[in-house]
Protein backbone atom coordinates (compact mmCIF):
# COMPACT_ATOMS: atom_id res chain seq x y z
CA UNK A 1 -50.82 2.90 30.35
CA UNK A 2 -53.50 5.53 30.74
CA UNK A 3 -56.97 6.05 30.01
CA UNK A 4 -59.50 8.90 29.81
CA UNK A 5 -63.01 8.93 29.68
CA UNK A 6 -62.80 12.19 27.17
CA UNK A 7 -65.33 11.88 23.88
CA UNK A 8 -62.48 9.51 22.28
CA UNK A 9 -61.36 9.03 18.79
CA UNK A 10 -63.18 7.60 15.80
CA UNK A 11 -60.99 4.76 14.43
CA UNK A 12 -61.25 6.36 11.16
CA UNK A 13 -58.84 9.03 12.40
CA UNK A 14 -56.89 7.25 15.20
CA UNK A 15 -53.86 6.76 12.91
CA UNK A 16 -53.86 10.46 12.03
CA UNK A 17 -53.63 11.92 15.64
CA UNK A 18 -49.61 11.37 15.15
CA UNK A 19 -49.52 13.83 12.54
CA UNK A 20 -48.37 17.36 13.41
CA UNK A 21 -51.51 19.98 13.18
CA UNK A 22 -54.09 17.28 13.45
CA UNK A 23 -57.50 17.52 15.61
CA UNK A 24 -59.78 14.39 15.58
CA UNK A 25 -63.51 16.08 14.58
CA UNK A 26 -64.97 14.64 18.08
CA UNK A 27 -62.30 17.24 20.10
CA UNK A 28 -61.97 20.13 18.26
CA UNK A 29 -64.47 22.38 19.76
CA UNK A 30 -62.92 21.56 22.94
CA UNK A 31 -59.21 21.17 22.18
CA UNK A 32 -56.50 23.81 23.08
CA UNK A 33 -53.25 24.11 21.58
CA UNK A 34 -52.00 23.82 18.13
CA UNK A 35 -52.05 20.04 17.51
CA UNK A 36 -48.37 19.43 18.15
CA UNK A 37 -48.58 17.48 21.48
CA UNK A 38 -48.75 13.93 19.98
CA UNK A 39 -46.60 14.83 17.21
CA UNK A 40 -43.97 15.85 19.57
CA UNK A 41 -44.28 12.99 22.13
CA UNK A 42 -44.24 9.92 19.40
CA UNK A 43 -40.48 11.76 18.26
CA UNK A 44 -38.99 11.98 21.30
CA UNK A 45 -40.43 8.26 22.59
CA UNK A 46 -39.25 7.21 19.21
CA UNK A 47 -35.71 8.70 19.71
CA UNK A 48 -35.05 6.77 22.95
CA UNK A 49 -36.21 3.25 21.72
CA UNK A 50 -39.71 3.18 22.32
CA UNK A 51 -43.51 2.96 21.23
CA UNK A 52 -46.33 4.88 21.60
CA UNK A 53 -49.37 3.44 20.78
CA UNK A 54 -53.45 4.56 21.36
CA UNK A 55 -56.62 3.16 21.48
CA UNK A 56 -60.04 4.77 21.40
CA UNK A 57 -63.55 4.05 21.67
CA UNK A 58 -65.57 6.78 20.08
CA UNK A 59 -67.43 7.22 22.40
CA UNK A 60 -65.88 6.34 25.73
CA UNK A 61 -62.46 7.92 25.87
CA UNK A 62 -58.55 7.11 24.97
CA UNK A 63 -56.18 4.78 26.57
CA UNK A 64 -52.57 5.22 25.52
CA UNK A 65 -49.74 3.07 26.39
CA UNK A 66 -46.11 4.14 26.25
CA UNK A 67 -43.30 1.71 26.46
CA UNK A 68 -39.46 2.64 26.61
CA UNK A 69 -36.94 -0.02 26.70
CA UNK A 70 -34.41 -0.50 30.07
CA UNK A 71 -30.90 -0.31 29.80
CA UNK A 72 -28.59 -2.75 30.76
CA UNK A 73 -27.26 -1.30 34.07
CA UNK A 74 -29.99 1.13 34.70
CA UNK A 75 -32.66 -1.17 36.25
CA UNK A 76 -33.29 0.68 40.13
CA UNK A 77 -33.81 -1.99 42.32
């Protein structure tokens, strides 16, 4: 899990931010890049089992929490 304490994401357009080309209104004066980050990350998280997920506060930044699964075997001890 991570957090910043950026401007956030209204909820209105927190299930959006997935979508490739998309720039929440709060960030896009500051944002660089082409709105492909997210996009990108959710496929390849996706491809190996996993999730994901964000949650924002408008006003006080964006915690997002990635989970992949283990494989049997793999676990380091």
């Amino acid at each position: 899990i991570g957090r910043d304490e950026g401007v956030g994401i209204p909820k209105a357009e927190l299930g959006a931010v997935f979508r490739p080309f998309f720039r929440a209104e709060s960030g896009r004066a500051q944002a660089e890049g082409i709105g492909l980050g997210l996009s990108f990350a959710l496929r390849i998280v996706e491809a190996h089992g996993g999730t994901l997920t964000l949650a924002s506060d408008a006003t006080h930044g964006t915690e997002a929490a990635l989970r992949l699964p283990l494989r049997s075997g793999s676990a380091r001890p």
